[in-house]
C-alpha atoms as a PDB file:
ATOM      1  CA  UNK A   1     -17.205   2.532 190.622  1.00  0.00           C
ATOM      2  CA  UNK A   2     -13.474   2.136 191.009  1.00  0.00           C
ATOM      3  CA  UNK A   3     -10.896   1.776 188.845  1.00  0.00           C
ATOM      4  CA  UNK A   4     -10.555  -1.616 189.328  1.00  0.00           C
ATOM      5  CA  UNK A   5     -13.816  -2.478 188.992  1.00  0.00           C
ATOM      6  CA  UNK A   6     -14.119  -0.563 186.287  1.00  0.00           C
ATOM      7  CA  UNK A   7     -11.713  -2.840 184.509  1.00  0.00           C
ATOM      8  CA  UNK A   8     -13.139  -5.749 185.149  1.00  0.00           C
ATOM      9  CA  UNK A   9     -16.547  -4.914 183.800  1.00  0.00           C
ATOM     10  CA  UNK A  10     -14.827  -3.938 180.958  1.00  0.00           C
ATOM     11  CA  UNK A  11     -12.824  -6.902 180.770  1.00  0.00           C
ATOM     12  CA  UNK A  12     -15.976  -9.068 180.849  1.00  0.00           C
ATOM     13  CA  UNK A  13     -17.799  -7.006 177.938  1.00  0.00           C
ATOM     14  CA  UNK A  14     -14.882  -7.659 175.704  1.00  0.00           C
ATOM     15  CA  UNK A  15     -14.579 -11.206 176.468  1.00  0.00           C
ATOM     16  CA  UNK A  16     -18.685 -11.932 176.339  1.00  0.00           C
ATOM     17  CA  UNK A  17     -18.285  -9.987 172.816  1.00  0.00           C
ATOM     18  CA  UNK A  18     -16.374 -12.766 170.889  1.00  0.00           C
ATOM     19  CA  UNK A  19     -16.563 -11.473 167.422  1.00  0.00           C
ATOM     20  CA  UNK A  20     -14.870 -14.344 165.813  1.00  0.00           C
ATOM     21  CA  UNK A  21     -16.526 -17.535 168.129  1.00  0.00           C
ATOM     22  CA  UNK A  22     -13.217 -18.587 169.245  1.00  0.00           C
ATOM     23  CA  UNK A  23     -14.298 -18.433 173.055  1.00  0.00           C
ATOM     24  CA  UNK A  24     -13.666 -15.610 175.741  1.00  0.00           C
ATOM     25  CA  UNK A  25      -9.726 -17.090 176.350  1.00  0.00           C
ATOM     26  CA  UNK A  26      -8.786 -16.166 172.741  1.00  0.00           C
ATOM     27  CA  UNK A  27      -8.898 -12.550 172.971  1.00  0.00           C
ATOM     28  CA  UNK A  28      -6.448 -11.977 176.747  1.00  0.00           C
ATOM     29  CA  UNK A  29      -4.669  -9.403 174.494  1.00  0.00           C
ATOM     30  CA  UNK A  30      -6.561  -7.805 172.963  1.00  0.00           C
ATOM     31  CA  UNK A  31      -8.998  -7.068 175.870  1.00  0.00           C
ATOM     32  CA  UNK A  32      -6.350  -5.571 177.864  1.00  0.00           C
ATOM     33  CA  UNK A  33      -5.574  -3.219 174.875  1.00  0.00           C
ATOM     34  CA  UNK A  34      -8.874  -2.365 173.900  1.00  0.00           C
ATOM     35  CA  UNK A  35      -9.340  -1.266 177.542  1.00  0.00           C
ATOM     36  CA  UNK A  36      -6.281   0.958 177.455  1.00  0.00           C
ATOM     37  CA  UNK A  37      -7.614   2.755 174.226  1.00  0.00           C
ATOM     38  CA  UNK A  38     -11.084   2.983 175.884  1.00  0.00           C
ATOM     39  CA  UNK A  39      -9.343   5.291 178.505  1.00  0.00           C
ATOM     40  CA  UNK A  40      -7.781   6.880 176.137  1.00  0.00           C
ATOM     41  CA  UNK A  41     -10.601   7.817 173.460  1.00  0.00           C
ATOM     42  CA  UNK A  42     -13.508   9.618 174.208  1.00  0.00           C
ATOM     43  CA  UNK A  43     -15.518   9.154 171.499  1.00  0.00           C
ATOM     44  CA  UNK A  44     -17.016   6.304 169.998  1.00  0.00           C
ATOM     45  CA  UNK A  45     -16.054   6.850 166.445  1.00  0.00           C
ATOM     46  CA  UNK A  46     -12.202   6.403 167.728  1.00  0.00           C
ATOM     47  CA  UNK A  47     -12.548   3.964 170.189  1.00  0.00           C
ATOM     48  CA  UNK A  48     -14.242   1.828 167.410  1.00  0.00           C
ATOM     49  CA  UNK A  49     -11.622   2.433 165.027  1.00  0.00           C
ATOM     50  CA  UNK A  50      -8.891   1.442 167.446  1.00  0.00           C
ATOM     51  CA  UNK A  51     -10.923  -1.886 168.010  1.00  0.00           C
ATOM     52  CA  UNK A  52     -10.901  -2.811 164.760  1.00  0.00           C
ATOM     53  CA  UNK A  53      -7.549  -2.191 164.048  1.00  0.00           C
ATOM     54  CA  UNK A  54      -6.595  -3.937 167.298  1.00  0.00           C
ATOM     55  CA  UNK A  55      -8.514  -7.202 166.267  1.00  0.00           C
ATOM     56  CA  UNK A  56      -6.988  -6.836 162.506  1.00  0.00           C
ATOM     57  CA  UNK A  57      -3.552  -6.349 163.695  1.00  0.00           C
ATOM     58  CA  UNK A  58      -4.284 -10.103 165.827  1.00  0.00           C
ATOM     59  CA  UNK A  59      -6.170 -12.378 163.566  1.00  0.00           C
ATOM     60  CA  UNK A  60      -5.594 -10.817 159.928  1.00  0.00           C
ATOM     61  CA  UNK A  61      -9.221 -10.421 159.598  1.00  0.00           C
ATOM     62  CA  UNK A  62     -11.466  -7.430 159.778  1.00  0.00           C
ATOM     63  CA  UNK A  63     -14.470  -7.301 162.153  1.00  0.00           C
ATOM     64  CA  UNK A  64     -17.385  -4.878 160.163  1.00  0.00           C
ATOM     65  CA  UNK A  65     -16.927  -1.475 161.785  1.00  0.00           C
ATOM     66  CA  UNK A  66     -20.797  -1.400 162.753  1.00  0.00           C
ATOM     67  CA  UNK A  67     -20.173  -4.317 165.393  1.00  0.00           C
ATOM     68  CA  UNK A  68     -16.832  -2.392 166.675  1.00  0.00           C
ATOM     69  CA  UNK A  69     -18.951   0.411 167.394  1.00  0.00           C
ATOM     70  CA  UNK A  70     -21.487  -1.205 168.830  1.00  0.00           C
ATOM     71  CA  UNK A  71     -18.953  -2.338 171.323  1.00  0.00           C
ATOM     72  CA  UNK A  72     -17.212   1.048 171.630  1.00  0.00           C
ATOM     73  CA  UNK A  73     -20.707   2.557 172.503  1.00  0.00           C
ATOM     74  CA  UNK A  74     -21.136  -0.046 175.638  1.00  0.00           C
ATOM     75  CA  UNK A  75     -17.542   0.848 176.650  1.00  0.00           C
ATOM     76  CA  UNK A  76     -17.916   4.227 177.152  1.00  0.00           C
ATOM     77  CA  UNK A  77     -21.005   4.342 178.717  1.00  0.00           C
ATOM     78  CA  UNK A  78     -19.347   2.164 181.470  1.00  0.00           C
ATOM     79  CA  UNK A  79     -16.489   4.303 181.390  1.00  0.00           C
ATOM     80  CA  UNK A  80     -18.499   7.622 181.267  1.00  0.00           C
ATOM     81  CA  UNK A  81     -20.644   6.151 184.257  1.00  0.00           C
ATOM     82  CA  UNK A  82     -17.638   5.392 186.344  1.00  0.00           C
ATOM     83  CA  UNK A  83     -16.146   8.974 186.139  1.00  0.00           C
ATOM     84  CA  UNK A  84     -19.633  10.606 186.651  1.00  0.00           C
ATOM     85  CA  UNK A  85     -19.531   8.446 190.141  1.00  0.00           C
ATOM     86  CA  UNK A  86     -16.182   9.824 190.619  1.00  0.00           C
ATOM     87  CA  UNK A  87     -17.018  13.471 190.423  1.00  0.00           C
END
């Protein structure tokens, strides 16, 4: 998988995820920055971390680190699968 396409599978996971029910538009921002810290973690534990904090930082409200996670788990395994197909 490319880059690009990469992206924009992670791009659609973020939107579909909608932890606060205000629809996949809400979150344009913070989907492009949780998909900059996805290629830059490489754990779970951090990426989910730097999900919450992105979401807090947004809409003042704290998403329950078990659901950030959750998300940060799905992320890398697309990421992880796109640089195995790389190699």
């Amino acid at each position: 998988m490319n880059a690009a396409k990469t992206n924009q599978t992670l791009l659609e996971m973020i939107q579909r995820w909608d932890p606060f029910g205000y629809g996949v538009e809400a979150y344009e921002t913070e989907a492009v920055d949780v998909i900059q810290a996805v290629h830059e973690c490489h754990d779970a534990y951090t990426l989910a971390k730097k999900i919450q904090s992105i979401y807090e930082f947004s809409f003042e409200q704290l998403i329950p680190f078990s659901n950030c996670m959750k998300l940060a788990e799905a992320l890398l395994v697309v990421k992880h699968g796109a640089e195995c197909s790389l190699s």
